[in-house]
PDB file of N, CA and C in Angstrom:
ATOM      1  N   UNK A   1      18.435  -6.633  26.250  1.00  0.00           N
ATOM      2  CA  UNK A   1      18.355  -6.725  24.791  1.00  0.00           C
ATOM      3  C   UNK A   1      16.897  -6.866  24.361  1.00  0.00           C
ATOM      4  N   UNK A   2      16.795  -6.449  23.236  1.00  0.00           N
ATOM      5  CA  UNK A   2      15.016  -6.569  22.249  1.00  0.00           C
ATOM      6  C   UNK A   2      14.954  -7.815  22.364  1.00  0.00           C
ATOM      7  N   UNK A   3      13.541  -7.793  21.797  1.00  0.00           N
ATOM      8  CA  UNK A   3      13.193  -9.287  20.973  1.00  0.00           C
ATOM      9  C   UNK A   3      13.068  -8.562  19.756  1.00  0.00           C
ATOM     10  N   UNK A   4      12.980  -9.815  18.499  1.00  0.00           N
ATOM     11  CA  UNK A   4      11.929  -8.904  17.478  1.00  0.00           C
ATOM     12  C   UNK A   4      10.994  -9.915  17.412  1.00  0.00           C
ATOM     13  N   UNK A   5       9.897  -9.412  16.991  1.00  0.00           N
ATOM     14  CA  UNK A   5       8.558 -10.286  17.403  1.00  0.00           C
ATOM     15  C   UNK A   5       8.094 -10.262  15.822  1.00  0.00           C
ATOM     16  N   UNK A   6       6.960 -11.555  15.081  1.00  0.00           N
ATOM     17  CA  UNK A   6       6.877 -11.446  13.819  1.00  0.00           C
ATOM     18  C   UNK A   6       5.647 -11.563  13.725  1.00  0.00           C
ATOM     19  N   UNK A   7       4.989  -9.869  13.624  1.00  0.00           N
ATOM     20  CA  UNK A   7       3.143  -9.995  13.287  1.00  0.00           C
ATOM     21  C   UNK A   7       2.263  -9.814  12.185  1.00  0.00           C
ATOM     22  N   UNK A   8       1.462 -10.341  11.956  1.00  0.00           N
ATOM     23  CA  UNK A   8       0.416 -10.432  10.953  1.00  0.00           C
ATOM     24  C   UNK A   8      -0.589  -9.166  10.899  1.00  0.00           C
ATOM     25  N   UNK A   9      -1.001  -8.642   9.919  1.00  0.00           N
ATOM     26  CA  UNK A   9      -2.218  -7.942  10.036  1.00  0.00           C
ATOM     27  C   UNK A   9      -3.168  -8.709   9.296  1.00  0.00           C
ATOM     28  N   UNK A  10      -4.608  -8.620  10.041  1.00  0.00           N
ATOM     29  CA  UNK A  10      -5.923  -9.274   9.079  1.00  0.00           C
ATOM     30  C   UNK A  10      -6.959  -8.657   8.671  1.00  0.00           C
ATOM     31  N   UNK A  11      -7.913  -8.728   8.046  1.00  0.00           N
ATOM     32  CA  UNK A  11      -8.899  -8.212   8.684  1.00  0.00           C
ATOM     33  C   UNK A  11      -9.919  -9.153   7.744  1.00  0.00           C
ATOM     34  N   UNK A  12     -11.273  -8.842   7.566  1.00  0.00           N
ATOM     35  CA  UNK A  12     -12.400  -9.706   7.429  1.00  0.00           C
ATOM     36  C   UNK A  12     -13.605  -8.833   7.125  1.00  0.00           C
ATOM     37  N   UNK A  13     -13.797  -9.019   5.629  1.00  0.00           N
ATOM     38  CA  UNK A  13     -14.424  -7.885   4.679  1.00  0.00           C
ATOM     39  C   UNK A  13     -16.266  -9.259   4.797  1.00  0.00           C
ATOM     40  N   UNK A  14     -16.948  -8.365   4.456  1.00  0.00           N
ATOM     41  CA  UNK A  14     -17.855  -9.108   3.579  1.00  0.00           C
ATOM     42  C   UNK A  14     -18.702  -8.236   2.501  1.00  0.00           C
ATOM     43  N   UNK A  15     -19.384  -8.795   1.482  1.00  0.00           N
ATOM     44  CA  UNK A  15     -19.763  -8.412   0.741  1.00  0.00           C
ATOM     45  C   UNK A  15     -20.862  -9.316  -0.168  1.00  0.00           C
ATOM     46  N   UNK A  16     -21.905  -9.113  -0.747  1.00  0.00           N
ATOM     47  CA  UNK A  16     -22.777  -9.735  -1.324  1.00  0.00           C
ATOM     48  C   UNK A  16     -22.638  -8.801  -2.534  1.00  0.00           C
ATOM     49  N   UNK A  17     -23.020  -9.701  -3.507  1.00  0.00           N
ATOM     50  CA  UNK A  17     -22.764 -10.007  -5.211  1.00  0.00           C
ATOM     51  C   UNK A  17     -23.733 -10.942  -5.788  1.00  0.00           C
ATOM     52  N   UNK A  18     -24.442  -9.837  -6.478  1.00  0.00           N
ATOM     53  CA  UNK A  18     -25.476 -10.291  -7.713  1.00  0.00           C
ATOM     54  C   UNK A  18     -24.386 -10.820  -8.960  1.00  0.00           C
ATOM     55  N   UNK A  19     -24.717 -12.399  -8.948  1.00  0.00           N
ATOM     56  CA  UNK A  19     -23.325 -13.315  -9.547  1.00  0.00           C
ATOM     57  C   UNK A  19     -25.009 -14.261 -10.233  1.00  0.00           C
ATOM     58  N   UNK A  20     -24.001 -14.979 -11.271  1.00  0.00           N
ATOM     59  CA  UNK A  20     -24.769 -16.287 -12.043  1.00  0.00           C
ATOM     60  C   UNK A  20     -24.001 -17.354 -10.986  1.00  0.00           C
ATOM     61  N   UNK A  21     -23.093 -17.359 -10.330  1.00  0.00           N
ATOM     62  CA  UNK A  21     -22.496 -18.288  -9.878  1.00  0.00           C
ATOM     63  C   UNK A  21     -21.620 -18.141  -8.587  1.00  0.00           C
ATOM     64  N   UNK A  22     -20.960 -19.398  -8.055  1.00  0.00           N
ATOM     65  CA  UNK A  22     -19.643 -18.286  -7.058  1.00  0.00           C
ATOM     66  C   UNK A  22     -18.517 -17.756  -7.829  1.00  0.00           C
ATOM     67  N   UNK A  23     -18.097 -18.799  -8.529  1.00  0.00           N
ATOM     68  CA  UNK A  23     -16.927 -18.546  -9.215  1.00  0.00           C
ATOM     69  C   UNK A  23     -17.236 -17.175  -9.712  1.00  0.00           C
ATOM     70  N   UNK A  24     -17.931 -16.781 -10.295  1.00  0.00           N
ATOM     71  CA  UNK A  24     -18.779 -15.034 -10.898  1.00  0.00           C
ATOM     72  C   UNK A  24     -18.420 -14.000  -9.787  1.00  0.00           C
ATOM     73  N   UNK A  25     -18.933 -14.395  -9.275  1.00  0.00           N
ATOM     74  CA  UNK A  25     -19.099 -13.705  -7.807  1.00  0.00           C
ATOM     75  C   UNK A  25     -17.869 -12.936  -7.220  1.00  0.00           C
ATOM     76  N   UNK A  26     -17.082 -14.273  -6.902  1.00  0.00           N
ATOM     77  CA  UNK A  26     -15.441 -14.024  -6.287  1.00  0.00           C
ATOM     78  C   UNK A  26     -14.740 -13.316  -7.542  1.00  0.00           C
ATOM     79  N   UNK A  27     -14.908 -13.588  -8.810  1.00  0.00           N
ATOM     80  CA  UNK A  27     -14.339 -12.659  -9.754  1.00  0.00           C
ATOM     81  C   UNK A  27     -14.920 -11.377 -10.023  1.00  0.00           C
ATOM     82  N   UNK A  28     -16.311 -11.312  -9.788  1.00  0.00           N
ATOM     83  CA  UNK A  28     -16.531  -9.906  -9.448  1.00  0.00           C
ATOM     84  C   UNK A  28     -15.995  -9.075  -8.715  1.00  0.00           C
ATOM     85  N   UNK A  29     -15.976  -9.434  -7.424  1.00  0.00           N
ATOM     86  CA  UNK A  29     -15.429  -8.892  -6.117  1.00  0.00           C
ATOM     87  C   UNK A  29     -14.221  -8.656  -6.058  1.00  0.00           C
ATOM     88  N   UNK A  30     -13.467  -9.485  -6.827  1.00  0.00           N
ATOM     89  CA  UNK A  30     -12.188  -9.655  -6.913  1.00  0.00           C
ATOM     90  C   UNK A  30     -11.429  -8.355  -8.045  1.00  0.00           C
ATOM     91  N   UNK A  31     -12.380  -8.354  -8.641  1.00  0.00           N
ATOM     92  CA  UNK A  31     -12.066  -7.227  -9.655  1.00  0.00           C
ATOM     93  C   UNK A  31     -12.405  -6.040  -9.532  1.00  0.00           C
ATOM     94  N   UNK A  32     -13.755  -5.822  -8.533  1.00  0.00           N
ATOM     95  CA  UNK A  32     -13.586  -4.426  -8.174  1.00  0.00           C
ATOM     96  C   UNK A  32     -13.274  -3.967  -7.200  1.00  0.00           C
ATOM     97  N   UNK A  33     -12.148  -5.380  -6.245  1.00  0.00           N
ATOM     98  CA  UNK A  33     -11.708  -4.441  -5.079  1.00  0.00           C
ATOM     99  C   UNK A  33     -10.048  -4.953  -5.548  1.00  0.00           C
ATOM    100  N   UNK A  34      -9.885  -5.427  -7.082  1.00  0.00           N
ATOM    101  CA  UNK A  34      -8.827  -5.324  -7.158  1.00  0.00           C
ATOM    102  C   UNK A  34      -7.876  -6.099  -6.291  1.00  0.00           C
ATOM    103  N   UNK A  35      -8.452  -7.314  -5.896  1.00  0.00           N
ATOM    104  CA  UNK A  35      -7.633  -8.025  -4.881  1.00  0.00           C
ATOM    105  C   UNK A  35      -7.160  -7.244  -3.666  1.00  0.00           C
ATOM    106  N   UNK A  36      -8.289  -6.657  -3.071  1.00  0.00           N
ATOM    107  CA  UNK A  36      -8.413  -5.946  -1.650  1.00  0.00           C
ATOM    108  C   UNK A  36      -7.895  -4.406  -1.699  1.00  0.00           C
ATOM    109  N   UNK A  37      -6.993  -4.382  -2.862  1.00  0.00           N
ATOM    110  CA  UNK A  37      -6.515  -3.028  -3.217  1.00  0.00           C
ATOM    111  C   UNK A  37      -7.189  -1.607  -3.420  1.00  0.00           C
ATOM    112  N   UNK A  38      -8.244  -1.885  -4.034  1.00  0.00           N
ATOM    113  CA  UNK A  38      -8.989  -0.383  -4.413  1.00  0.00           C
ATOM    114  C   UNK A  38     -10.771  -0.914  -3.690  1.00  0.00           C
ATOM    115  N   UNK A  39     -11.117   0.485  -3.659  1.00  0.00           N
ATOM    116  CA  UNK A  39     -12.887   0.044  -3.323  1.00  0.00           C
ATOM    117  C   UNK A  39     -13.125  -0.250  -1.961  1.00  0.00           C
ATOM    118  N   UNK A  40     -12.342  -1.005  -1.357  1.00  0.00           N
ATOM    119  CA  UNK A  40     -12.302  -1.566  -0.073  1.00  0.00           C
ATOM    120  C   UNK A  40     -13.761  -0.352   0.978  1.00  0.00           C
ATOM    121  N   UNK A  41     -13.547   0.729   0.659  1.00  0.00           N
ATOM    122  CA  UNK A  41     -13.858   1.829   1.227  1.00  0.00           C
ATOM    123  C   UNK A  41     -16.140   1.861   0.990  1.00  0.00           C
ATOM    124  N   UNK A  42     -16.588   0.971  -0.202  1.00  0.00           N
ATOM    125  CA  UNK A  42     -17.683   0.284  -0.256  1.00  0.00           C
ATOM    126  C   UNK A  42     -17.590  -1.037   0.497  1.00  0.00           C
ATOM    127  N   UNK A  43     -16.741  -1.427   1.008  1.00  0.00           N
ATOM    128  CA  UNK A  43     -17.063  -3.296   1.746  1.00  0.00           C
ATOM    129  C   UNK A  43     -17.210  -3.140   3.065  1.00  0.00           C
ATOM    130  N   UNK A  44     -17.988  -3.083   3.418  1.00  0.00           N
ATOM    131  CA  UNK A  44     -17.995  -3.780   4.880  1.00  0.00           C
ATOM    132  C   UNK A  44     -16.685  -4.447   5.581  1.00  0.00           C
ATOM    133  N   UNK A  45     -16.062  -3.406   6.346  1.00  0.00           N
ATOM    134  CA  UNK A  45     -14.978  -4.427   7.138  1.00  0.00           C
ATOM    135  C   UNK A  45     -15.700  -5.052   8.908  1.00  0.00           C
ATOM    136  N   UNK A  46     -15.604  -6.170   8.783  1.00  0.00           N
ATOM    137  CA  UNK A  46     -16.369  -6.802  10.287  1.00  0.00           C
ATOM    138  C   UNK A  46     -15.214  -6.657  11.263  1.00  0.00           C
ATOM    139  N   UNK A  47     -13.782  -6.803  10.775  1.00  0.00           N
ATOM    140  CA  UNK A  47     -12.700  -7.121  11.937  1.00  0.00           C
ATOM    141  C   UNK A  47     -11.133  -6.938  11.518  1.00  0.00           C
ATOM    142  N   UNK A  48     -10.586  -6.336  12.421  1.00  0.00           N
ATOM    143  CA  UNK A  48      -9.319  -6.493  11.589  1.00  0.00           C
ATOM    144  C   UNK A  48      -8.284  -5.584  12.971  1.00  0.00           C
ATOM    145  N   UNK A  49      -7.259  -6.446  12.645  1.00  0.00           N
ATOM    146  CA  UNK A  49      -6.289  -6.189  13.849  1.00  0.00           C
ATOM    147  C   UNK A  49      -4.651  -6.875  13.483  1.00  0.00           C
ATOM    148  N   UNK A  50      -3.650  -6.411  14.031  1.00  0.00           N
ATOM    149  CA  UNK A  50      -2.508  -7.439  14.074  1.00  0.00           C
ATOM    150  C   UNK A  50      -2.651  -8.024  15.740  1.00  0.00           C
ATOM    151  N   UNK A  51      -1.880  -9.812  15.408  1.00  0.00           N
ATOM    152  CA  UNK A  51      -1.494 -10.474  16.034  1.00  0.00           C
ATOM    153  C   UNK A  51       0.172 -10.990  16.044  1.00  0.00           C
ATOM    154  N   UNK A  52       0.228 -11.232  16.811  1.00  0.00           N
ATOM    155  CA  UNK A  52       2.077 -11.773  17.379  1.00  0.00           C
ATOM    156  C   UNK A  52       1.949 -13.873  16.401  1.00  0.00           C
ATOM    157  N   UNK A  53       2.745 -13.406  15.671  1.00  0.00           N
ATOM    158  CA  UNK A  53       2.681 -15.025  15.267  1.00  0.00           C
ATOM    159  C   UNK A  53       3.741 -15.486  15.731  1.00  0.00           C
ATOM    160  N   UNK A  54       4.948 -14.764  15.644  1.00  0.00           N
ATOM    161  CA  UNK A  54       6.405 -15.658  16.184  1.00  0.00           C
ATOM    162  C   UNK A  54       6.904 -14.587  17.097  1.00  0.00           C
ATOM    163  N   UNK A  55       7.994 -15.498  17.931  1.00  0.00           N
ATOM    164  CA  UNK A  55       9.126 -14.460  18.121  1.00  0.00           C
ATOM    165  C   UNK A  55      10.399 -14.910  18.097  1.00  0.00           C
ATOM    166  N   UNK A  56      11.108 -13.885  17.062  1.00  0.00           N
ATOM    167  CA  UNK A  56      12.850 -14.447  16.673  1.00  0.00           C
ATOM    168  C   UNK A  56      13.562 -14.217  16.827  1.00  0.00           C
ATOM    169  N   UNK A  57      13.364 -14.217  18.349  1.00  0.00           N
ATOM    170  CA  UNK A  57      14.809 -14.157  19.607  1.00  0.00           C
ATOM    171  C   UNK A  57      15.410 -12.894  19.475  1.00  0.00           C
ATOM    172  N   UNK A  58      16.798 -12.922  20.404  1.00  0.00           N
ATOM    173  CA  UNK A  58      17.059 -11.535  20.892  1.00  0.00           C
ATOM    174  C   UNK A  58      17.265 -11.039  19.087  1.00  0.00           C
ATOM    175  N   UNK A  59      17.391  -9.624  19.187  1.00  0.00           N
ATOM    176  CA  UNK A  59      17.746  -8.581  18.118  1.00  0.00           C
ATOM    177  C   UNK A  59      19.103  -7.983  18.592  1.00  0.00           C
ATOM    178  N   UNK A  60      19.816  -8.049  17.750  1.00  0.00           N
ATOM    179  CA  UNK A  60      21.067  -7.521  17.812  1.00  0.00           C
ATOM    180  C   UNK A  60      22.055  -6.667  16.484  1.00  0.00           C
ATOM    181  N   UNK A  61      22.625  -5.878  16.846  1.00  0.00           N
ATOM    182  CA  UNK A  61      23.214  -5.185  15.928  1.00  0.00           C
ATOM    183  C   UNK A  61      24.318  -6.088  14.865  1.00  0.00           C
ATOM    184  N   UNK A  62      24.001  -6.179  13.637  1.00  0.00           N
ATOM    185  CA  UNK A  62      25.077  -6.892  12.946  1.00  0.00           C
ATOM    186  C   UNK A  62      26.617  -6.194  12.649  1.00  0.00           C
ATOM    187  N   UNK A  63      27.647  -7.378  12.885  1.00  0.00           N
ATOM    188  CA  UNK A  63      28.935  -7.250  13.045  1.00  0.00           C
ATOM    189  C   UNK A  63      29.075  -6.749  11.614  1.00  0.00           C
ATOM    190  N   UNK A  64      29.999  -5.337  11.564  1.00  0.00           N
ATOM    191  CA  UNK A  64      30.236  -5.054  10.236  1.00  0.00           C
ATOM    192  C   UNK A  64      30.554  -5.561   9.229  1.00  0.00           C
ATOM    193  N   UNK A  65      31.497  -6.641   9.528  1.00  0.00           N
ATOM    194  CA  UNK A  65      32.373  -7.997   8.941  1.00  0.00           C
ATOM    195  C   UNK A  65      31.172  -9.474   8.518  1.00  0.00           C
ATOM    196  N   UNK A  66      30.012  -8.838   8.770  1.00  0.00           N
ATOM    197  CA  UNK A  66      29.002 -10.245   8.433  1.00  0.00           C
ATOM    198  C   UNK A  66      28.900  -9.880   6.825  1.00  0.00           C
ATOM    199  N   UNK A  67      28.225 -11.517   6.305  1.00  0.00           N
ATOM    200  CA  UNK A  67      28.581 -10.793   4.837  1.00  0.00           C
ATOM    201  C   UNK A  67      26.926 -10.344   4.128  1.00  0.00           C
ATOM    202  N   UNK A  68      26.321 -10.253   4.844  1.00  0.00           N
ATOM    203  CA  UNK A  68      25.063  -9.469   4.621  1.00  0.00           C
ATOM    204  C   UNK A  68      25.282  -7.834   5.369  1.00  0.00           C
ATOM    205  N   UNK A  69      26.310  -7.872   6.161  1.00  0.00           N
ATOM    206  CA  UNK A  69      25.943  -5.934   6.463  1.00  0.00           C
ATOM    207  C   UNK A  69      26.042  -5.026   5.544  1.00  0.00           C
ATOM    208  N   UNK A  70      26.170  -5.785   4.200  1.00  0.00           N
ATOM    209  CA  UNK A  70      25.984  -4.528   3.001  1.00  0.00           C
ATOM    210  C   UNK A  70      24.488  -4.200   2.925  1.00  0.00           C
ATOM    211  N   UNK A  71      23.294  -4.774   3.839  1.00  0.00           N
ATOM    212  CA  UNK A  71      21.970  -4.442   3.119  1.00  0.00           C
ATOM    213  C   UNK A  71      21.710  -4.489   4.223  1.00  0.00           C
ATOM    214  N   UNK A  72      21.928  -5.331   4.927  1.00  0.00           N
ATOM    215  CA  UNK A  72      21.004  -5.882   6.826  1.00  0.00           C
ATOM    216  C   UNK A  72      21.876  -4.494   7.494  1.00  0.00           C
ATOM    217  N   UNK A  73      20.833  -4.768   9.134  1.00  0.00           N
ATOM    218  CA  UNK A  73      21.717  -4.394   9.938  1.00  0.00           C
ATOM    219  C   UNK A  73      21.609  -5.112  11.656  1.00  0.00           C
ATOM    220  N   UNK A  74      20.467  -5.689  11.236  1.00  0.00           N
ATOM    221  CA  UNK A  74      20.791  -6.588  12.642  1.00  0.00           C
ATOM    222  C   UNK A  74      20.542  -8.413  12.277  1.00  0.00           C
ATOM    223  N   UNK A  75      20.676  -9.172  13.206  1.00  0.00           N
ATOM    224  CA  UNK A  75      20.403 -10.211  13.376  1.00  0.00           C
ATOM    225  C   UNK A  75      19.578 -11.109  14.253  1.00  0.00           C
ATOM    226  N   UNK A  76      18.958 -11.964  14.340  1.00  0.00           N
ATOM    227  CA  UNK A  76      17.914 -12.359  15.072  1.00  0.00           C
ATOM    228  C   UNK A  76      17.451 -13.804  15.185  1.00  0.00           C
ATOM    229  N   UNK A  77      18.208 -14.395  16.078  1.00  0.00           N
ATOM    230  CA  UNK A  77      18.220 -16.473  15.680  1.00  0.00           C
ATOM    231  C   UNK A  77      18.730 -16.769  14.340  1.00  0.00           C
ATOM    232  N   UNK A  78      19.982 -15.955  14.026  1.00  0.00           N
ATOM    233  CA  UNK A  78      20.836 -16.256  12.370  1.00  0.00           C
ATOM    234  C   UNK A  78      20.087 -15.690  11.423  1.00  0.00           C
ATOM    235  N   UNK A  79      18.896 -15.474  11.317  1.00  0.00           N
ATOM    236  CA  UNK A  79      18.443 -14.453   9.823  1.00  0.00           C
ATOM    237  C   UNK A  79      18.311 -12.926  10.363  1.00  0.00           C
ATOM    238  N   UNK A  80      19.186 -12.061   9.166  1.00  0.00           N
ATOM    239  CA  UNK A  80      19.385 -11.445   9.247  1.00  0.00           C
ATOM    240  C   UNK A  80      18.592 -10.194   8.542  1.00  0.00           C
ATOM    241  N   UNK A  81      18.313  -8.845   9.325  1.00  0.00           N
ATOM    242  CA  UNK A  81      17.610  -7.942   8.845  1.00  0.00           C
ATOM    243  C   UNK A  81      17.663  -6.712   8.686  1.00  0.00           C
ATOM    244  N   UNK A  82      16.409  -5.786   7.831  1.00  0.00           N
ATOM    245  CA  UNK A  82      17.305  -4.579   7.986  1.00  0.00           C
ATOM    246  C   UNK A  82      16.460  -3.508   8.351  1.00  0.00           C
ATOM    247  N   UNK A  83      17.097  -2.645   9.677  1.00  0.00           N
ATOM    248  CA  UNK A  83      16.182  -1.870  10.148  1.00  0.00           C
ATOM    249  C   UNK A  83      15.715  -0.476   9.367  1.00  0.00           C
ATOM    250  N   UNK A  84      14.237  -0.379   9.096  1.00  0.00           N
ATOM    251  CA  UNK A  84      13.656   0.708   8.645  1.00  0.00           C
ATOM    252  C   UNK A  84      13.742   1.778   9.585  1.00  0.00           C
ATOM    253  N   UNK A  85      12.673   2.930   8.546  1.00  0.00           N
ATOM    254  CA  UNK A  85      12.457   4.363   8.744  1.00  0.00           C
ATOM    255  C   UNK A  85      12.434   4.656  10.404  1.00  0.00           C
ATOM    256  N   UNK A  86      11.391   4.005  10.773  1.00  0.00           N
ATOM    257  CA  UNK A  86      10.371   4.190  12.088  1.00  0.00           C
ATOM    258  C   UNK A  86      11.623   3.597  13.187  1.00  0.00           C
ATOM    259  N   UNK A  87      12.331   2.958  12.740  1.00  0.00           N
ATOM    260  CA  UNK A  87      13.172   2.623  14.152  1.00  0.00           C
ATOM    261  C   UNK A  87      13.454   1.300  15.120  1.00  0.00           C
ATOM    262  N   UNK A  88      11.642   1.271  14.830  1.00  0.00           N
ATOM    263  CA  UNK A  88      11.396  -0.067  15.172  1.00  0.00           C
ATOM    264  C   UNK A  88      10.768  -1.428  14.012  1.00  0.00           C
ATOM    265  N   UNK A  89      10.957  -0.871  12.949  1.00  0.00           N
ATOM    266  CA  UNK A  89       9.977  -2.002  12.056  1.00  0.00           C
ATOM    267  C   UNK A  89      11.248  -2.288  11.149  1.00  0.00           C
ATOM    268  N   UNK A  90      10.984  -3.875  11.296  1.00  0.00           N
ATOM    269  CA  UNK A  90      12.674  -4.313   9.966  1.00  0.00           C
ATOM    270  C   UNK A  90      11.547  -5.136   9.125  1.00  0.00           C
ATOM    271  N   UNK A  91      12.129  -5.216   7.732  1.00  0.00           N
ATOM    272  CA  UNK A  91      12.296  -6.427   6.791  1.00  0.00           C
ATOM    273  C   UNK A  91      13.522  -7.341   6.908  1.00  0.00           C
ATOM    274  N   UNK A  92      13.017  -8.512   6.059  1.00  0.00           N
ATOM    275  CA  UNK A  92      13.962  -9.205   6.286  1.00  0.00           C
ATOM    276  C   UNK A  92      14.309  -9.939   4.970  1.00  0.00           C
TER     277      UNK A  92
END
């Protein structure tokens, strides 16, 4: 049987900002990368990778009769999830 395993992605931008202040600053930055969303592509990325934070036990196919298999489709230490596109990647 699987595991399903529960990972993080990070990464670690920097950037310098002609600011009156920090608070200025971080709202600058903040606004023209849109809270990491847009621009990103001017910042400096130093690092960035996924890591394994948990793992939530075996993965198993949910019993049709559970009363989440209208949306889930497997289960995993009692919370239950639902497998995506790729095959291998669920939400939960």
């Amino acid at each position: 049987m699987s595991k399903l395993y529960y990972l993080k992605y990070t990464q670690e931008s920097e950037a310098y900002v002609e600011a009156d202040s920090a608070d200025e600053a971080r709202d600058k930055i903040s606004d023209y990368t849109k809270g990491g969303g847009d621009n990103m592509h001017n910042i400096r990325l130093n690092e960035a990778g996924w890591s394994v934070v948990d793992s939530m036990g075996e993965l198993t196919e949910l019993d049709s009769k559970h009363e989440h298999a209208q949306f889930d489709t497997h289960i995993a230490d009692g919370t239950t999830y639902q497998q995506q596109d790729e095959g291998f990647i669920y939400y939960d």
